[in-house]
C-alpha atoms as a PDB file:
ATOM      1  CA  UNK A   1      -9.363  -9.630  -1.618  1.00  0.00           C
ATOM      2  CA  UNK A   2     -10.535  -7.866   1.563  1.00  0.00           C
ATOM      3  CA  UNK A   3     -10.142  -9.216   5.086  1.00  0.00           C
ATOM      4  CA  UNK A   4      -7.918 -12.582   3.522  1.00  0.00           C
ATOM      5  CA  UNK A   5      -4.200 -12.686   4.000  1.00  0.00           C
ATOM      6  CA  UNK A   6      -2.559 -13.591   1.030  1.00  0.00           C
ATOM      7  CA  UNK A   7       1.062 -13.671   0.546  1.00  0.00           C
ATOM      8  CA  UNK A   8       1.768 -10.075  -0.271  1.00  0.00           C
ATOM      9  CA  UNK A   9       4.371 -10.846  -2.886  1.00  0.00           C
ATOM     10  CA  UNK A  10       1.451 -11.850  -4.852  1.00  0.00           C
ATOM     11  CA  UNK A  11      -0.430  -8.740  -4.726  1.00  0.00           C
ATOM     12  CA  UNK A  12      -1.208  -6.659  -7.233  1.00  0.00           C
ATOM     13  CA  UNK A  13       1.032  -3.447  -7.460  1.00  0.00           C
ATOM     14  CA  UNK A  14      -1.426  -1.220  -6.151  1.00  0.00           C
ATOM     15  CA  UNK A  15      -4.288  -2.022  -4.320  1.00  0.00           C
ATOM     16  CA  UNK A  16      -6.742  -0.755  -1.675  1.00  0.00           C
ATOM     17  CA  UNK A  17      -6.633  -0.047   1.694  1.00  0.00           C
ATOM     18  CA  UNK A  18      -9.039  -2.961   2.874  1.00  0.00           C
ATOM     19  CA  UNK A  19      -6.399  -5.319   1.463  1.00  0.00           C
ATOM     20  CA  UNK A  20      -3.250  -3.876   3.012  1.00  0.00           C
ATOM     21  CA  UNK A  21      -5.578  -4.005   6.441  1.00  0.00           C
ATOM     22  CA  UNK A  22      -4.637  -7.855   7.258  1.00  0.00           C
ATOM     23  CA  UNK A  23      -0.668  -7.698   6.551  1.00  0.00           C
ATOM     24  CA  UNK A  24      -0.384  -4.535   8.821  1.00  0.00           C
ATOM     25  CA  UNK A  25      -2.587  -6.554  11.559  1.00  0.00           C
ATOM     26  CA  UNK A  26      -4.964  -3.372  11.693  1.00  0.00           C
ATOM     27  CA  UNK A  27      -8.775  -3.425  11.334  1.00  0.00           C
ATOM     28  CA  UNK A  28     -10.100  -1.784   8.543  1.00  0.00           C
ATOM     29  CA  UNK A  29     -11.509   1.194  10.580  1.00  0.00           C
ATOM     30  CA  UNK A  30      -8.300   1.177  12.088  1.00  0.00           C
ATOM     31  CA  UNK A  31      -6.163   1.606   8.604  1.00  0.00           C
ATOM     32  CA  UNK A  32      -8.425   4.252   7.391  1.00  0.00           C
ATOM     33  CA  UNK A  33      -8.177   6.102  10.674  1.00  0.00           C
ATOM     34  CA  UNK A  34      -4.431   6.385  10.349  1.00  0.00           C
ATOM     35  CA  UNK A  35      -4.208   6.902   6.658  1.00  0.00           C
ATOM     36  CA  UNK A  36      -6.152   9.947   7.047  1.00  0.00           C
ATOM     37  CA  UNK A  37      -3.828  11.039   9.929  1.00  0.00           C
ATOM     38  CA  UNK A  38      -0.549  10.452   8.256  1.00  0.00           C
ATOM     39  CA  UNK A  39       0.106   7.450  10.532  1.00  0.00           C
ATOM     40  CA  UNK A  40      -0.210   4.507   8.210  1.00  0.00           C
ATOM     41  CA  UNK A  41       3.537   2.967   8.717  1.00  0.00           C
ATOM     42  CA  UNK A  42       3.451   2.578   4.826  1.00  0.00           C
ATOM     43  CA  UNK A  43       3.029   5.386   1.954  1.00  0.00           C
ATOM     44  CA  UNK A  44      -0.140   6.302   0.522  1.00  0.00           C
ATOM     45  CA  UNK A  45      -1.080   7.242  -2.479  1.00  0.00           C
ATOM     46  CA  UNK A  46      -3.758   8.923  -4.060  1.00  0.00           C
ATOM     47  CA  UNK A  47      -5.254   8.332  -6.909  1.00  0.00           C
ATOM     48  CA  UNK A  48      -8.517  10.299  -7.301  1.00  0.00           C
ATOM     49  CA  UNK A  49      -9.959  10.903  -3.715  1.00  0.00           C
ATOM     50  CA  UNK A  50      -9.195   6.770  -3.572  1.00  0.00           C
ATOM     51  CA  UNK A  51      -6.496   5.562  -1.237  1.00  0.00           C
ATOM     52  CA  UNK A  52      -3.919   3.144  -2.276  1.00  0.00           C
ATOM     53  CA  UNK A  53      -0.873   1.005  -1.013  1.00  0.00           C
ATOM     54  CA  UNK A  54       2.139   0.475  -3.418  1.00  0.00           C
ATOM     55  CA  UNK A  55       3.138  -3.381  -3.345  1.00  0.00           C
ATOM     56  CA  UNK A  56       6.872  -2.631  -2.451  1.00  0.00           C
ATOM     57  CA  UNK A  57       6.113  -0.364   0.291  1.00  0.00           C
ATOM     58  CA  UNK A  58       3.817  -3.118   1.810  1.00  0.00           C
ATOM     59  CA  UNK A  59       6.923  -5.710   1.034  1.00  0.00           C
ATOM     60  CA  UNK A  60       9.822  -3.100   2.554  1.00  0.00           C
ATOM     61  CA  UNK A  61       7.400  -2.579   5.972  1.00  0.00           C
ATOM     62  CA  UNK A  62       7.153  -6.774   5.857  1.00  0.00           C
ATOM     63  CA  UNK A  63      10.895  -6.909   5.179  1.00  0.00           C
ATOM     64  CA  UNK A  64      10.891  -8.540   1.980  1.00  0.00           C
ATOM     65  CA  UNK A  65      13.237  -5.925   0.091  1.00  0.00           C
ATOM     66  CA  UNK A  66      14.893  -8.408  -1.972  1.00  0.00           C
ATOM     67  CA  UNK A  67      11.099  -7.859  -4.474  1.00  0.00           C
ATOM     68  CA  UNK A  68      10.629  -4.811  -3.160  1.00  0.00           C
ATOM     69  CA  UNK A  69      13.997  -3.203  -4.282  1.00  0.00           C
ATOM     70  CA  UNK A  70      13.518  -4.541  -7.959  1.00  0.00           C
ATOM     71  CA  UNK A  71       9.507  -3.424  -8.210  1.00  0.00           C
ATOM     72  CA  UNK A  72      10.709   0.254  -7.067  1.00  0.00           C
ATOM     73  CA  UNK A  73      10.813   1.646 -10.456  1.00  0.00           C
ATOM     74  CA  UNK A  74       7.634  -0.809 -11.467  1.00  0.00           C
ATOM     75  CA  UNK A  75       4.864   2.046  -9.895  1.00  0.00           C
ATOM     76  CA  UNK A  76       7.063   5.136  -8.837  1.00  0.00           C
ATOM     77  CA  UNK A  77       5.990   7.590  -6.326  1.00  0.00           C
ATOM     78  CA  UNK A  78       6.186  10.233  -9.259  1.00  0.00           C
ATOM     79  CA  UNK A  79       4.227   8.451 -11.420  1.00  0.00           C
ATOM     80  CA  UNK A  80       1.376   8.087  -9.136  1.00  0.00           C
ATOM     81  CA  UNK A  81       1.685  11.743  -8.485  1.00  0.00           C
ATOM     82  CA  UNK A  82       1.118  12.737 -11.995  1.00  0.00           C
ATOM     83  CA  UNK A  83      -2.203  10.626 -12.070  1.00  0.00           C
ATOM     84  CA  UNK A  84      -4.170  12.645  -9.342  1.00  0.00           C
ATOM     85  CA  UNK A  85      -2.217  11.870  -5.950  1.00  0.00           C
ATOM     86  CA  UNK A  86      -1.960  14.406  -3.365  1.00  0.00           C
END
């Protein structure tokens, strides 16, 4: 999935970094860089030492809340929080 642009709606609910990259019109480099920092303009979540994206934050930052709102409970924050994120 990398460096393509898909239509985000069709992501999977959590994915990597690389793959939010294109829909936030950042480099790579560039998405790590902030993620580290706190100043990704969407959530991150940890799982391991791994850095993920939630689909519905991706889709609220895009404005497409209509999905977003009814994927909330889908992957919650708390969830991901009880598997290992910081």
């Amino acid at each position: 999935m990398g460096d393509t642009k898909v239509d985000p709606r069709t992501l999977p609910p959590l994915f990597g970094l690389a793959v939010a990259a294109p829909h936030l019109d950042l480099s790579k480099a560039a998405v790590y860089a902030l993620a580290k920092t706190g100043g990704l303009p969407v959530p991150v979540v940890f799982v391991g030492s791994r850095m993920k994206v939630r689909r519905v934050d991706l889709l609220k930052f895009l404005g497409l809340d209509d999905q977003a709102s009814t994927e909330a409970t889908a992957f919650p924050r708390s969830l991901a929080k009880e598997h290992g994120a910081a």
